[in-house]
PDB file of N, CA and C in Angstrom:
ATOM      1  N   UNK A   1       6.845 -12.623  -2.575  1.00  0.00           N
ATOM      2  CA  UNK A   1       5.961 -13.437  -1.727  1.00  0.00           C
ATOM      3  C   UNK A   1       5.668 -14.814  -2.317  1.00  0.00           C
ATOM      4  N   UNK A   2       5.592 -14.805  -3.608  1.00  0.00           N
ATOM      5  CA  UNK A   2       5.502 -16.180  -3.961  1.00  0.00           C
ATOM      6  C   UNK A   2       6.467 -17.426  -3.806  1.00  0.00           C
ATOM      7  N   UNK A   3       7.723 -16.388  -3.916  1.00  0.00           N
ATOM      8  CA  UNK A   3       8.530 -17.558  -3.908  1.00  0.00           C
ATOM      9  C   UNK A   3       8.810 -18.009  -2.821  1.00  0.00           C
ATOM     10  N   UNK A   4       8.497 -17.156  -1.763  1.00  0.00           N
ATOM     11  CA  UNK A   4       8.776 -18.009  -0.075  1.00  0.00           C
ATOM     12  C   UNK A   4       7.686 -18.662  -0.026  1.00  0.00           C
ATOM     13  N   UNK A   5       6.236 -18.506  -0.961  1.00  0.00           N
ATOM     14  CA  UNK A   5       5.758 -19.129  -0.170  1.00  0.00           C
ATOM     15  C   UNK A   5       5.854 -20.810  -0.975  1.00  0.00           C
ATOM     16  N   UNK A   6       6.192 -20.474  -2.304  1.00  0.00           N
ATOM     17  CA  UNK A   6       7.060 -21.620  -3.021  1.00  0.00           C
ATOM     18  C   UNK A   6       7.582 -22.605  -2.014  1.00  0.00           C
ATOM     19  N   UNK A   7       8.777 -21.986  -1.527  1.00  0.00           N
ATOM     20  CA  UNK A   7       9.824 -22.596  -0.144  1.00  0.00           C
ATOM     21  C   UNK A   7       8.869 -23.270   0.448  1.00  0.00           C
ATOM     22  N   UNK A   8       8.038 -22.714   1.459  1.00  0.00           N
ATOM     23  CA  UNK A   8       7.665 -23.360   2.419  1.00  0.00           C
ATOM     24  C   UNK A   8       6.916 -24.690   1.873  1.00  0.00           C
ATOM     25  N   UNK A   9       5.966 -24.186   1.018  1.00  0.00           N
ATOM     26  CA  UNK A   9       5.371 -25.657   0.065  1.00  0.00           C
ATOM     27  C   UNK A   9       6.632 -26.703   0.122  1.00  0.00           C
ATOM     28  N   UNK A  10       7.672 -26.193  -0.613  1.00  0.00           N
ATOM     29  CA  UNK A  10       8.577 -27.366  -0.485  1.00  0.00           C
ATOM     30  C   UNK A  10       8.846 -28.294   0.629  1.00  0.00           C
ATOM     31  N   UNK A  11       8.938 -27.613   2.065  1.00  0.00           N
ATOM     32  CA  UNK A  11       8.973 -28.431   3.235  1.00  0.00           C
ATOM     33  C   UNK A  11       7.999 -29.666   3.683  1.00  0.00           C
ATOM     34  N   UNK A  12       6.775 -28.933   2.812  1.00  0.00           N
ATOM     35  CA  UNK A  12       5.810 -30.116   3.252  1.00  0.00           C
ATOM     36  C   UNK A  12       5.765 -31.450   2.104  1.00  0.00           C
ATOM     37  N   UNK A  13       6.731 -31.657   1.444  1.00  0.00           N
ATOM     38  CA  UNK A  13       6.813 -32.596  -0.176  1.00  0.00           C
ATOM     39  C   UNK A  13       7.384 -33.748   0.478  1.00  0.00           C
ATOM     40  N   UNK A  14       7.669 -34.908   0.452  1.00  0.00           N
ATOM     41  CA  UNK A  14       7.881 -36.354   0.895  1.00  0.00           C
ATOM     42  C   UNK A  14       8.939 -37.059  -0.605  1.00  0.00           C
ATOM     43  N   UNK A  15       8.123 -36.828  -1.631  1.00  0.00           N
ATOM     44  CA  UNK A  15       8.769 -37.465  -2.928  1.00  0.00           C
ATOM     45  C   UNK A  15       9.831 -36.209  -3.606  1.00  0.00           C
ATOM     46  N   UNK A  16      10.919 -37.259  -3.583  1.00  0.00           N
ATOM     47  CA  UNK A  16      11.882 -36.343  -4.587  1.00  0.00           C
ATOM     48  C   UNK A  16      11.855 -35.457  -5.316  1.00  0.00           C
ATOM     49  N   UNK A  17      10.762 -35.887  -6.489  1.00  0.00           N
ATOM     50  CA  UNK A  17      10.312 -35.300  -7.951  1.00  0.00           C
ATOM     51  C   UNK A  17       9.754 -34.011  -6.966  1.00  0.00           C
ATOM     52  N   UNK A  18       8.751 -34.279  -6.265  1.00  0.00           N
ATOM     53  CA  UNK A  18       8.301 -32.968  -5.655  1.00  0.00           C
ATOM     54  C   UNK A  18       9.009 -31.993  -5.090  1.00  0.00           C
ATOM     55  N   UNK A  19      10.182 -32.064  -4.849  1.00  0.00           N
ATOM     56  CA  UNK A  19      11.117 -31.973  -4.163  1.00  0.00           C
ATOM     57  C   UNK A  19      11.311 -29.953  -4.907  1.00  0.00           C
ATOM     58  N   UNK A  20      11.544 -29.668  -5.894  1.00  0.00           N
ATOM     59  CA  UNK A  20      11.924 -29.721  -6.821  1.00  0.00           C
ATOM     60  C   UNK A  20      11.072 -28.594  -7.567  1.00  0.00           C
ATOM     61  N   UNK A  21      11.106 -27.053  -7.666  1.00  0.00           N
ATOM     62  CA  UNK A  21       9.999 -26.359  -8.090  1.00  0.00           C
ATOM     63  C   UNK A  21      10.705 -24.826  -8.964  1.00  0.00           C
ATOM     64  N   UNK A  22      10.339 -24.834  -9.612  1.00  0.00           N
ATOM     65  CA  UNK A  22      10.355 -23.747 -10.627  1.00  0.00           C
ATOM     66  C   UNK A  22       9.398 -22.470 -10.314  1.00  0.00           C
ATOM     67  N   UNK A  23      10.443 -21.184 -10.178  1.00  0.00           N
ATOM     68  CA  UNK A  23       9.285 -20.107 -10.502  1.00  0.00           C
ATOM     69  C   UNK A  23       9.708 -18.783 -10.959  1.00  0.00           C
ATOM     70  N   UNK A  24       9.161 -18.010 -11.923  1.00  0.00           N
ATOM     71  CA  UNK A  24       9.168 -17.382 -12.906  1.00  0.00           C
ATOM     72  C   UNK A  24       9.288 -15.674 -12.143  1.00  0.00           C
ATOM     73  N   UNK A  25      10.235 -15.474 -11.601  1.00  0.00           N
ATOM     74  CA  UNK A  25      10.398 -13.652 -11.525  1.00  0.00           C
ATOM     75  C   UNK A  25      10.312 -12.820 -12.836  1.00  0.00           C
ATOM     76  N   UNK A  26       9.575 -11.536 -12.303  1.00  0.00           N
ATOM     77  CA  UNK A  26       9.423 -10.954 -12.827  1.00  0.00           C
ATOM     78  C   UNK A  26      10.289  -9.913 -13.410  1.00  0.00           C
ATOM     79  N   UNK A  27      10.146 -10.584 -14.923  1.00  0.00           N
ATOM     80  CA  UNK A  27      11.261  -9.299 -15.806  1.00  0.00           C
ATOM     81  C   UNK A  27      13.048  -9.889 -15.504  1.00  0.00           C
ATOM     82  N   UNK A  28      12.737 -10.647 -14.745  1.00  0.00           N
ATOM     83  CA  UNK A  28      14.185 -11.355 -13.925  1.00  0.00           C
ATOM     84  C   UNK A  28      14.797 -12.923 -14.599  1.00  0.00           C
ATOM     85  N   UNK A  29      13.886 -13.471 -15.408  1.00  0.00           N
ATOM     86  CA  UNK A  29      14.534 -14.805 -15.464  1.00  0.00           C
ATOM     87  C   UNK A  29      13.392 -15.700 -14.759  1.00  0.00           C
ATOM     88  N   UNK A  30      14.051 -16.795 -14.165  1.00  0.00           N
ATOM     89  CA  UNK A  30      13.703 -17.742 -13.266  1.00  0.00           C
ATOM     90  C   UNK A  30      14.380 -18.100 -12.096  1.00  0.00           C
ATOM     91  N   UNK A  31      14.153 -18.856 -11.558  1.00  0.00           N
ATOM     92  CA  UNK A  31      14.582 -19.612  -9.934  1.00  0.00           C
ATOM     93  C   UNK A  31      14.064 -20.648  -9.635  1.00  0.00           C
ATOM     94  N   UNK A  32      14.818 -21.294  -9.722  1.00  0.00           N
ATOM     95  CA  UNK A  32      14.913 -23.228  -9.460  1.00  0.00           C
ATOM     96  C   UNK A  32      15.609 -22.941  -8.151  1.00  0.00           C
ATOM     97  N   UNK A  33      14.550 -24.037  -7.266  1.00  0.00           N
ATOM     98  CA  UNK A  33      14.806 -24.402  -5.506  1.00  0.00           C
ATOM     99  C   UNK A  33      14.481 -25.797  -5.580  1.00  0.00           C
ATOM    100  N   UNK A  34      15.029 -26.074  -5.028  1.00  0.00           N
ATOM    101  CA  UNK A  34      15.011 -27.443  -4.481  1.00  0.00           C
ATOM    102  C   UNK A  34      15.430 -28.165  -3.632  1.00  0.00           C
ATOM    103  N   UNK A  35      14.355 -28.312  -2.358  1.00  0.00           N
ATOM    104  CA  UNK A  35      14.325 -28.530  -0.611  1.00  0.00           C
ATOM    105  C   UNK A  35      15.434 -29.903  -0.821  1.00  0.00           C
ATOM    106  N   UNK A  36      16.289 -29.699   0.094  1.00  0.00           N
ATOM    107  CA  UNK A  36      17.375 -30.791   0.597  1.00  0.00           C
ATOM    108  C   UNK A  36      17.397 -31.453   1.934  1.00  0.00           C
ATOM    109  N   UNK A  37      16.986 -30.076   3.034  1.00  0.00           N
ATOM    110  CA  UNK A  37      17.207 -30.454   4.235  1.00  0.00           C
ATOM    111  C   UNK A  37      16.170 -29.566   4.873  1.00  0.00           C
ATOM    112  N   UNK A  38      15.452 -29.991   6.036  1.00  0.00           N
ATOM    113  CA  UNK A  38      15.042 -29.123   6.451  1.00  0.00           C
ATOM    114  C   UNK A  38      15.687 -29.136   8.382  1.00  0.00           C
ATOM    115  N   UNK A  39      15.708 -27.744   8.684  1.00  0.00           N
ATOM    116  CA  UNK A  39      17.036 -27.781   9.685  1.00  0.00           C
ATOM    117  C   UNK A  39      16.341 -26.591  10.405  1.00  0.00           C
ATOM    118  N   UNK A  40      15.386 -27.937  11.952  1.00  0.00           N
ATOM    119  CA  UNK A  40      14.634 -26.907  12.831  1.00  0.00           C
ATOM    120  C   UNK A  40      15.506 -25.614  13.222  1.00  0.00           C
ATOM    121  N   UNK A  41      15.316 -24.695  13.536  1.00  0.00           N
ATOM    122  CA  UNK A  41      15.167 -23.721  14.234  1.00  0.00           C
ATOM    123  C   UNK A  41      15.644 -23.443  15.614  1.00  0.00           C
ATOM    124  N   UNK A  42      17.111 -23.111  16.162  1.00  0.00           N
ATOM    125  CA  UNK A  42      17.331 -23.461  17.530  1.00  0.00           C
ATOM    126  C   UNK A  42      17.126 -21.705  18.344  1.00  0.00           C
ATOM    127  N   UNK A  43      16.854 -22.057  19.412  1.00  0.00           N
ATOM    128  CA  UNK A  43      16.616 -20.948  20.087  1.00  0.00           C
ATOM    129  C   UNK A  43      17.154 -19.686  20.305  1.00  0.00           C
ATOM    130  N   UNK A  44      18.612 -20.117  20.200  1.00  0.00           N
ATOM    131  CA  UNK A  44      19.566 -18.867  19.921  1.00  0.00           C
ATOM    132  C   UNK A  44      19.535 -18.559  18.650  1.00  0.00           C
ATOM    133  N   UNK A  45      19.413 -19.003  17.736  1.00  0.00           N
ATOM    134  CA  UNK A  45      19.212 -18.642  16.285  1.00  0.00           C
ATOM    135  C   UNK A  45      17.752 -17.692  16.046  1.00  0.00           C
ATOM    136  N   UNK A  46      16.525 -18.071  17.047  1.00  0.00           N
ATOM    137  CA  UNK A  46      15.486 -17.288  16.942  1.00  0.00           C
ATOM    138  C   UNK A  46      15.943 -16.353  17.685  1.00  0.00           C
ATOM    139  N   UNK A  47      16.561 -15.966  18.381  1.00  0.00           N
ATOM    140  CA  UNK A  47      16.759 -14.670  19.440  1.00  0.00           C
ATOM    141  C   UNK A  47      17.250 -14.154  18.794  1.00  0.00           C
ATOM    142  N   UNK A  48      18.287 -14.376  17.976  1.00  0.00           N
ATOM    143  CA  UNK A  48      19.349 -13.464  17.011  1.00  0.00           C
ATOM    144  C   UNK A  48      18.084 -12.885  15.763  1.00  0.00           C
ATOM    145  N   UNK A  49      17.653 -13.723  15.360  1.00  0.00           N
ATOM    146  CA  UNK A  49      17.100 -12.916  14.054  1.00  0.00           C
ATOM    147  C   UNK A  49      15.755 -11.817  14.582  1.00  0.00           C
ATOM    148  N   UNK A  50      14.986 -12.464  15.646  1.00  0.00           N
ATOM    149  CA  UNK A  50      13.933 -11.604  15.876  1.00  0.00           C
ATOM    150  C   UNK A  50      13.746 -10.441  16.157  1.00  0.00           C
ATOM    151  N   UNK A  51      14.739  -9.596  16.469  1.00  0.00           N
ATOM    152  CA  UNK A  51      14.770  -8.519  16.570  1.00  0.00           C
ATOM    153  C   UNK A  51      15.023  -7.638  15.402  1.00  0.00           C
ATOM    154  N   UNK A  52      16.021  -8.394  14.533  1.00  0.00           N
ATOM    155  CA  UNK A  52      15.902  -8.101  12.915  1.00  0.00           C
ATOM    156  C   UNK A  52      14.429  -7.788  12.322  1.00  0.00           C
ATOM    157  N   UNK A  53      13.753  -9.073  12.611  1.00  0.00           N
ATOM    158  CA  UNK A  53      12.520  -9.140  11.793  1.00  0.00           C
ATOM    159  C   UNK A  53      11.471  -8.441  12.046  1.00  0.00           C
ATOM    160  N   UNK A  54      11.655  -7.686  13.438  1.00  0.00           N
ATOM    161  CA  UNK A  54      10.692  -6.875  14.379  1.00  0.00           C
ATOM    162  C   UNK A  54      11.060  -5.564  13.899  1.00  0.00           C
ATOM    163  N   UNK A  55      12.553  -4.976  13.636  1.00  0.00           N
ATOM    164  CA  UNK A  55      13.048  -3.644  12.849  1.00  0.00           C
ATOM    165  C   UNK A  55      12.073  -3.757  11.749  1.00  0.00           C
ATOM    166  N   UNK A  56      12.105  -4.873  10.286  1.00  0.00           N
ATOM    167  CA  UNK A  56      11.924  -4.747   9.268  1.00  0.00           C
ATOM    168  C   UNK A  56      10.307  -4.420   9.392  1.00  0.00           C
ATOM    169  N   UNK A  57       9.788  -5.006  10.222  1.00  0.00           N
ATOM    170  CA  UNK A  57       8.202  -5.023   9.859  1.00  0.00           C
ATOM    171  C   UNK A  57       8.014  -4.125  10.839  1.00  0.00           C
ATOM    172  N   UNK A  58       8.521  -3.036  11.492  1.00  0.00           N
ATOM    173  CA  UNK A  58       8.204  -2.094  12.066  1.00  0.00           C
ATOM    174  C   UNK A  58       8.430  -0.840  11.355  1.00  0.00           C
ATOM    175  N   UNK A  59       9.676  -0.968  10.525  1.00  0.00           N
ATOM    176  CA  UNK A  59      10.115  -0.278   9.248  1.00  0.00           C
ATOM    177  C   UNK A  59       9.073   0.009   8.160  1.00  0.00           C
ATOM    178  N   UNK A  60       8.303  -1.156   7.740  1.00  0.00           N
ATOM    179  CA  UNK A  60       7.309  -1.284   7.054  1.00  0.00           C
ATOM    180  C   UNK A  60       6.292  -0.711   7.604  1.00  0.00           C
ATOM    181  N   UNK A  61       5.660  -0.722   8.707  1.00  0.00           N
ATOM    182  CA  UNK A  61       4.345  -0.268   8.818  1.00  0.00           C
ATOM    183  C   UNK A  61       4.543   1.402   9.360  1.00  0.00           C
ATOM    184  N   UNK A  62       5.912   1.539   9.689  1.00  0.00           N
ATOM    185  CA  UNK A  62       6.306   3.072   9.459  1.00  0.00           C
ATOM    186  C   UNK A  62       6.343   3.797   8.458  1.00  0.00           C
ATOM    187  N   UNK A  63       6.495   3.459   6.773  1.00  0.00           N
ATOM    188  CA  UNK A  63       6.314   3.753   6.116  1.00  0.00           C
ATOM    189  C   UNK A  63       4.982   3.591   5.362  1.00  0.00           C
ATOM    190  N   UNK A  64       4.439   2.603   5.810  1.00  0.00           N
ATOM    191  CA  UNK A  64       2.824   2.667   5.631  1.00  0.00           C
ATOM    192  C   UNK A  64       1.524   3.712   5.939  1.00  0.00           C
ATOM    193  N   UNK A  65       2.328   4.142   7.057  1.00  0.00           N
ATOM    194  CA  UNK A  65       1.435   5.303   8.146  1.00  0.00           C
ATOM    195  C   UNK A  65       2.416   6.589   7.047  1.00  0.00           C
ATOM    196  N   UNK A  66       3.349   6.391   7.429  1.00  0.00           N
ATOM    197  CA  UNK A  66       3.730   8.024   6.124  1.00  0.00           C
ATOM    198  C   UNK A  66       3.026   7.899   4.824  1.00  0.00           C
ATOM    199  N   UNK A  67       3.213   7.140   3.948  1.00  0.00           N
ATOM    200  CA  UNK A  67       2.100   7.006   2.640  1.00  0.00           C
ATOM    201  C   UNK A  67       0.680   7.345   2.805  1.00  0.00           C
ATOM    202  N   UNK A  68       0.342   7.166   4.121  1.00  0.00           N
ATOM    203  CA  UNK A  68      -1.450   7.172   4.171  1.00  0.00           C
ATOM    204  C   UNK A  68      -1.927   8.586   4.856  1.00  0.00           C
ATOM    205  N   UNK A  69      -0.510   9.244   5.639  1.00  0.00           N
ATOM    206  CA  UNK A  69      -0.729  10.217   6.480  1.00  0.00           C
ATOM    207  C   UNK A  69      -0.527  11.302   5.568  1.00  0.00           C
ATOM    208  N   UNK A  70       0.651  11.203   4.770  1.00  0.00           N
ATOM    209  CA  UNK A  70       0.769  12.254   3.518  1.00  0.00           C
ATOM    210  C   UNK A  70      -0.108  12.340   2.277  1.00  0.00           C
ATOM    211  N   UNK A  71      -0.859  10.943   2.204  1.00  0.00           N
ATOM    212  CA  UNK A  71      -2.035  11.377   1.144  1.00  0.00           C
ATOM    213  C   UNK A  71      -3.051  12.395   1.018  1.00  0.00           C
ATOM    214  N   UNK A  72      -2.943  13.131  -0.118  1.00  0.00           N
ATOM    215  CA  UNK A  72      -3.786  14.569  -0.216  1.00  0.00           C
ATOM    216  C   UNK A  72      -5.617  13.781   0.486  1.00  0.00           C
ATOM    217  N   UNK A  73      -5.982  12.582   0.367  1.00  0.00           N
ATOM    218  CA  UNK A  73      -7.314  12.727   0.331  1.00  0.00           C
ATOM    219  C   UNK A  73      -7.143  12.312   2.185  1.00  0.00           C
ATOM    220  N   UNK A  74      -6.488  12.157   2.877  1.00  0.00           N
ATOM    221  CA  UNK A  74      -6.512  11.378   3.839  1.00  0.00           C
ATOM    222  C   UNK A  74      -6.247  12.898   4.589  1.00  0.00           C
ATOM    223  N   UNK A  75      -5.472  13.751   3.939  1.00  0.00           N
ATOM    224  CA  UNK A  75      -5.266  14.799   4.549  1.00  0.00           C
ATOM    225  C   UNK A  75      -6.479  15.990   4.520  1.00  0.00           C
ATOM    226  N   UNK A  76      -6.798  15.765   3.761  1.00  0.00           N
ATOM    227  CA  UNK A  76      -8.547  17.040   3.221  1.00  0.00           C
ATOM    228  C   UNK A  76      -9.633  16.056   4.339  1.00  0.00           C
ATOM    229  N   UNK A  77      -9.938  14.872   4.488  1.00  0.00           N
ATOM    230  CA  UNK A  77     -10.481  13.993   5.429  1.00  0.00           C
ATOM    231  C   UNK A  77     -10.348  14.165   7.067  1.00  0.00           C
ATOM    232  N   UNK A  78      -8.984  14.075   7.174  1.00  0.00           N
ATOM    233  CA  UNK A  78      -8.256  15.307   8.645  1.00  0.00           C
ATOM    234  C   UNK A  78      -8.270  16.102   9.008  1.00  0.00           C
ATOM    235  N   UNK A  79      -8.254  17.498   8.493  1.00  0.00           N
ATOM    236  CA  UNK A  79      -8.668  18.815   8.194  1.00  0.00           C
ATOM    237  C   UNK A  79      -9.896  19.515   8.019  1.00  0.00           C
ATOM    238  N   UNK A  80     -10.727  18.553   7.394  1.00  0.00           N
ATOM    239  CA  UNK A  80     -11.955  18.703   6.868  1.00  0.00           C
ATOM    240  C   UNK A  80     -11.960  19.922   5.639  1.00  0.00           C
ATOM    241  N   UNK A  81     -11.671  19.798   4.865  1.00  0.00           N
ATOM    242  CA  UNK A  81     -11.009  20.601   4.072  1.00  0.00           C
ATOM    243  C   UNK A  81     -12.412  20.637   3.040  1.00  0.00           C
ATOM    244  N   UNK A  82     -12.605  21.401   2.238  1.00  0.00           N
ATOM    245  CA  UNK A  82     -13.740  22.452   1.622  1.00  0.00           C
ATOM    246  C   UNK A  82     -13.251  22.875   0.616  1.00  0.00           C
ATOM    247  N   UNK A  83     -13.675  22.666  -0.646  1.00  0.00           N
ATOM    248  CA  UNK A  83     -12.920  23.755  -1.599  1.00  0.00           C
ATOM    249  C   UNK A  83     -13.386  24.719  -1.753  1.00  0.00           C
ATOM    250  N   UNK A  84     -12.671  25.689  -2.236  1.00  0.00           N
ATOM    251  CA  UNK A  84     -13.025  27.389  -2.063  1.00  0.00           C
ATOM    252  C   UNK A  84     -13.944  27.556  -3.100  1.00  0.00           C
ATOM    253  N   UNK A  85     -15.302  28.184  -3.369  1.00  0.00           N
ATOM    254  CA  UNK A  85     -16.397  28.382  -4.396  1.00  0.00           C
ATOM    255  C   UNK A  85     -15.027  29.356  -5.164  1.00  0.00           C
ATOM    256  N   UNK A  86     -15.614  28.810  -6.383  1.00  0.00           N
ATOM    257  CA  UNK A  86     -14.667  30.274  -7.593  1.00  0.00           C
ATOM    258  C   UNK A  86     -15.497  31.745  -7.541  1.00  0.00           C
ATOM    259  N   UNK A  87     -15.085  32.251  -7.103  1.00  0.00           N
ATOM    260  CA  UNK A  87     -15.667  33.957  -7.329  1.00  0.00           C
ATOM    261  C   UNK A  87     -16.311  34.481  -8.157  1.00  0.00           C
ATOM    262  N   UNK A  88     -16.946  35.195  -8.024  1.00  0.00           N
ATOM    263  CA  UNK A  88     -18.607  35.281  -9.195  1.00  0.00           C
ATOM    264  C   UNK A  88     -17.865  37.156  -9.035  1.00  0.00           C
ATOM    265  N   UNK A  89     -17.765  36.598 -10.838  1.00  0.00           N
ATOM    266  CA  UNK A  89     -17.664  38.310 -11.261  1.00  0.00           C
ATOM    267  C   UNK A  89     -18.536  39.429 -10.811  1.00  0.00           C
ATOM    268  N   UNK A  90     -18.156  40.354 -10.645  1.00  0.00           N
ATOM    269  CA  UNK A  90     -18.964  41.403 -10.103  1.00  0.00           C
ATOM    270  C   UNK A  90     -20.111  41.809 -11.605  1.00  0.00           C
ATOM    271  N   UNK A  91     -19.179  41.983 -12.817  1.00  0.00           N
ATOM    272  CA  UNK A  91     -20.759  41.827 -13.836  1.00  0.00           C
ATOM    273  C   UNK A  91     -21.476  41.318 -13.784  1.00  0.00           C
ATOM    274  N   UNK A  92     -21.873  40.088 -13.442  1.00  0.00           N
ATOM    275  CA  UNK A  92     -22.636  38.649 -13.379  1.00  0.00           C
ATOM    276  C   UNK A  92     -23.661  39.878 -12.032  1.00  0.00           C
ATOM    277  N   UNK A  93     -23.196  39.955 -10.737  1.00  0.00           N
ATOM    278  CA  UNK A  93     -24.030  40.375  -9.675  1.00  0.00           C
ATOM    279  C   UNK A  93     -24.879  41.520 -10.230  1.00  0.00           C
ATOM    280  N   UNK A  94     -24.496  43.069 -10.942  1.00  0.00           N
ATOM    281  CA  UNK A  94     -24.746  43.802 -11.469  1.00  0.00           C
ATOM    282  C   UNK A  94     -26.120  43.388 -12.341  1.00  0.00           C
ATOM    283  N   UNK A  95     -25.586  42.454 -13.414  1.00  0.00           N
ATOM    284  CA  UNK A  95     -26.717  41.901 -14.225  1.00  0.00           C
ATOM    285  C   UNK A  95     -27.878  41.451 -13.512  1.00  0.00           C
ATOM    286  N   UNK A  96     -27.407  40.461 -12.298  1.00  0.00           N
ATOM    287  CA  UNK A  96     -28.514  39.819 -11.744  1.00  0.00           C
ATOM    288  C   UNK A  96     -29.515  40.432 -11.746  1.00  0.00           C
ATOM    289  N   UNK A  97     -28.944  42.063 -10.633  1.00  0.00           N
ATOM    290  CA  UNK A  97     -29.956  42.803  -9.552  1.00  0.00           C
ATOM    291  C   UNK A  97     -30.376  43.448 -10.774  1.00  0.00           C
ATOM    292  N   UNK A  98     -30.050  44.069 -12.150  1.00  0.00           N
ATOM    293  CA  UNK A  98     -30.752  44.878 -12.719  1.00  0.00           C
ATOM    294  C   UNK A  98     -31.659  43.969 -13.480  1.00  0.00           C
ATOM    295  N   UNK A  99     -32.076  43.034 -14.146  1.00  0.00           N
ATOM    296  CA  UNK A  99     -33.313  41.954 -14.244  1.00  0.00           C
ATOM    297  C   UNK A  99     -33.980  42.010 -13.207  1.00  0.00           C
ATOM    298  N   UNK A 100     -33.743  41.684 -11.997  1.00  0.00           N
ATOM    299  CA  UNK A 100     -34.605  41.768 -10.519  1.00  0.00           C
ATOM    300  C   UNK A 100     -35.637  42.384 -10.573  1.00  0.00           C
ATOM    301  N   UNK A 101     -34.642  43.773 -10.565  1.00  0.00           N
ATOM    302  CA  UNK A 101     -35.633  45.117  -9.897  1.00  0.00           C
ATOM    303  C   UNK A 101     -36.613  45.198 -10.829  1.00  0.00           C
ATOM    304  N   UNK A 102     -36.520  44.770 -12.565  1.00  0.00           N
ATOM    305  CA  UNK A 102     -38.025  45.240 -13.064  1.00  0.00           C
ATOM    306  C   UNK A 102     -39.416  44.617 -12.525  1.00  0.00           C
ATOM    307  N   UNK A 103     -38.627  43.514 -12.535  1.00  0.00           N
ATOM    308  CA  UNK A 103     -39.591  42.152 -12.128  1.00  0.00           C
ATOM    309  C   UNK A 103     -40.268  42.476 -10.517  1.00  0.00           C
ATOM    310  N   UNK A 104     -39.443  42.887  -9.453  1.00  0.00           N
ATOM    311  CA  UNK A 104     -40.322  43.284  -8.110  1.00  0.00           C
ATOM    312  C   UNK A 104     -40.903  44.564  -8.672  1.00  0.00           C
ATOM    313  N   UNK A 105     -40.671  45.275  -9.372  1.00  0.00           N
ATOM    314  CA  UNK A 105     -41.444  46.780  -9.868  1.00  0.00           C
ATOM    315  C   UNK A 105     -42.693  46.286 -10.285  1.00  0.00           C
ATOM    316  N   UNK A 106     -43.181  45.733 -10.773  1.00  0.00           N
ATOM    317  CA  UNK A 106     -44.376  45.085 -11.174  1.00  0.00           C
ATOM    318  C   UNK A 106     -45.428  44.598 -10.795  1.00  0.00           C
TER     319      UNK A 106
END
């Protein structure tokens, strides 16, 4: 994302020197651009790509909805999901009621 948006900065530059921009990928090196021409956009050229660009970012937000739909917390949120209490030993109950009963005996 930076570096397109690098590009586009470049379109709006007037002076040469500006012309002219460096930027640093990651783990990759670098990439030197430097705007020459800028060359509107003809109508058949937008018809051809837009349907491309409508796949890709439809592609994308298809896999966005799978990441968020398969997340365990998004899924317990859907479901309404509860975790199960851990089970109380039956000694533990035993003990309880026999402390109890002296105590109501009284």
């Amino acid at each position: 994302p930076e570096l397109l948006d690098l590009c586009f900065e470049l379109a709006g530059e007037t002076a040469q020197a500006d012309r002219v921009k460096a930027s640093e990928l990651e783990d990759r090196g670098w990439v030197v651009v430097e705007g020459v021409e800028i060359v509107p956009v003809t109508t058949v050229e937008y018809d051809e790509q837009r349907p491309v660009a409508m796949a890709l970012v439809g592609s994308e937000q298809q896999v966005e909805f799978l990441k968020n739909w398969f997340d365990p917390q998004q899924i317990r949120q859907r479901v309404g999901w509860k975790d199960a209490q851990p089970p109380v030993p039956q000694d533990t109950k035993s003990e309880d009621a026999s402390t109890t009963s002296p105590a109501s005996e009284e």
